[in-house]
Protein backbone atom coordinates (compact mmCIF):
# COMPACT_ATOMS: atom_id res chain seq x y z
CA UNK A 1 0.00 0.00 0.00
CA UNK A 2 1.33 2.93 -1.13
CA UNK A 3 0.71 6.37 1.32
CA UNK A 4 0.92 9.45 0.77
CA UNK A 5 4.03 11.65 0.11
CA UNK A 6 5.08 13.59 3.58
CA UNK A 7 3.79 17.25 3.06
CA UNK A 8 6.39 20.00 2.97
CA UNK A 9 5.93 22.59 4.96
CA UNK A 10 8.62 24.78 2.96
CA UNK A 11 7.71 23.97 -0.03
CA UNK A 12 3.97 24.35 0.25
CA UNK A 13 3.63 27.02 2.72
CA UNK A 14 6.33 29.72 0.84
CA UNK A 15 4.20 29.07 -2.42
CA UNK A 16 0.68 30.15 -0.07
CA UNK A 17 2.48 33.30 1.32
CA UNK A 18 1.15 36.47 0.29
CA UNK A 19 3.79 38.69 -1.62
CA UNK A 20 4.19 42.50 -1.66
CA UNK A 21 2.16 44.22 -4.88
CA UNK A 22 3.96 43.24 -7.68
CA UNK A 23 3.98 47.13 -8.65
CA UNK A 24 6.03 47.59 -5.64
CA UNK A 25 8.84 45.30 -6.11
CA UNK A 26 11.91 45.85 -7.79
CA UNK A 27 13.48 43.72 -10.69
CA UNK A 28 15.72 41.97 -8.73
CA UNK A 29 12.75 41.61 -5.88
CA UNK A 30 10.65 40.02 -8.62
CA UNK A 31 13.56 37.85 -10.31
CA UNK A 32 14.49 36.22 -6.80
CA UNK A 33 17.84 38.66 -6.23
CA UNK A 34 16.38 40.55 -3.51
CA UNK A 35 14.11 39.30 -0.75
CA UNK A 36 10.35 40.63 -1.43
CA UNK A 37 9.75 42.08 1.91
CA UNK A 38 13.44 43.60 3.28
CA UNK A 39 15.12 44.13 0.27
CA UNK A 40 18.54 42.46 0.92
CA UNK A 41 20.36 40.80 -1.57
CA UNK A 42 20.00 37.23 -1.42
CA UNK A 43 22.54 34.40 -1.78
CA UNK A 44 22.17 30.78 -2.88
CA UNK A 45 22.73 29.62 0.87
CA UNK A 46 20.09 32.40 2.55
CA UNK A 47 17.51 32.42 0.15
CA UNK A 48 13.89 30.57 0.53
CA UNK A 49 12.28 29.74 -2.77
CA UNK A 50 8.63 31.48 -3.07
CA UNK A 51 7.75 29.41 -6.08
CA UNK A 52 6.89 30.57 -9.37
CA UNK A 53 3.99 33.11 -9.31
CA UNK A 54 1.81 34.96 -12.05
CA UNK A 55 1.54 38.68 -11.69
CA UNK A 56 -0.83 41.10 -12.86
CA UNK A 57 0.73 42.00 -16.02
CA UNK A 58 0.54 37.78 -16.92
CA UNK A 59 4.37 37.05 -17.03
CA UNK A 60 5.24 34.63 -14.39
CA UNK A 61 8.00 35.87 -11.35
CA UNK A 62 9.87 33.38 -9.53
CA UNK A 63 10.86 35.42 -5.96
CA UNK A 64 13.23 34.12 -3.27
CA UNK A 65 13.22 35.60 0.03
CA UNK A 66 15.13 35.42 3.26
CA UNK A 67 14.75 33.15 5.90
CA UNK A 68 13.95 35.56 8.12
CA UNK A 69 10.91 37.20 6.32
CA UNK A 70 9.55 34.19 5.56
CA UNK A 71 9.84 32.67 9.22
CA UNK A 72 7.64 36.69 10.26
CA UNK A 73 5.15 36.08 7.35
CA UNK A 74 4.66 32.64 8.56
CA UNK A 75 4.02 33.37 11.94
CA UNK A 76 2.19 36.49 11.49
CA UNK A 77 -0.24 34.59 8.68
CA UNK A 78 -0.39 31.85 11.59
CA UNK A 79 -1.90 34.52 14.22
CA UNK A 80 -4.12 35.99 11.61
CA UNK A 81 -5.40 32.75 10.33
CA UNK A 82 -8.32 31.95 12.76
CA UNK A 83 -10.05 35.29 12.17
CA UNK A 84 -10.95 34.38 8.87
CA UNK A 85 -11.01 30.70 8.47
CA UNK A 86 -14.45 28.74 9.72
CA UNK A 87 -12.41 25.93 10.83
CA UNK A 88 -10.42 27.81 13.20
CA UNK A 89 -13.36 28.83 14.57
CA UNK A 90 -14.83 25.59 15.73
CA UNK A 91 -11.20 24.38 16.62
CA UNK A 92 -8.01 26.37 15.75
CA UNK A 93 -5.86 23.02 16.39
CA UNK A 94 -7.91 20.99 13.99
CA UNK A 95 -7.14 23.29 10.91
CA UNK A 96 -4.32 22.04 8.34
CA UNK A 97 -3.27 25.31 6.74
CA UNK A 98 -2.91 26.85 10.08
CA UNK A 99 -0.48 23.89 10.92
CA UNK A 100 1.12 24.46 7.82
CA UNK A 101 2.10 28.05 8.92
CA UNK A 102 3.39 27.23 11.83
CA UNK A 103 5.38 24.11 10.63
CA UNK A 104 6.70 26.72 8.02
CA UNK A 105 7.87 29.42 10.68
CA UNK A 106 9.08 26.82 12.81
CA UNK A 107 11.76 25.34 10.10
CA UNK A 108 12.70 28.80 8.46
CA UNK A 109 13.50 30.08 11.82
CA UNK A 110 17.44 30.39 12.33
């Protein structure tokens, strides 16, 4: 019986986070150079892929970003997650996504 593959929480929580307006980004913020949120320049051993993303203007941007701003988004997504989710409501420990955030902040944390 085959199961499931394990769920990564890098991987599938950096692609959910919620970027900066595209419009407010620089090239090297939107080309993965330059972390979305602080602006510093990123190397290959710092840098958290954000996936590949369409933006308004329908090319595709592939950001990077820091550990560091991706561990705040996490947990600040995390905190703000139960005010608008309807499982959270009934039981904030029940809800997936929620875990996903925190799973996220937890192993982006340095």
């Amino acid at each position: 019986m085959t199961g499931m593959p394990a769920l990564d929480p890098v991987t599938s929580g950096t692609a959910m986070l919620a970027l900066p307006k595209t419009s407010t980004l620089t090239p090297g913020q939107l080309d993965g150079e330059e972390c979305p949120w602080c602006g510093i320049e990123l190397t290959t051993g710092t840098r958290v892929d954000l996936g590949e993303r369409p933006s308004p203007q329908g090319v595709v941007i592939h950001p990077w970003a820091c550990g560091s701003c991706v561990t705040a988004q996490a947990l600040e997504t995390y905190r703000r997650h139960p005010s608008y989710c309807v499982r959270c409501e009934k039981d904030p420990y029940s809800c997936g996504v929620r875990r996903l955030w925190r799973r996220l902040a937890l192993e982006t944390r340095r």
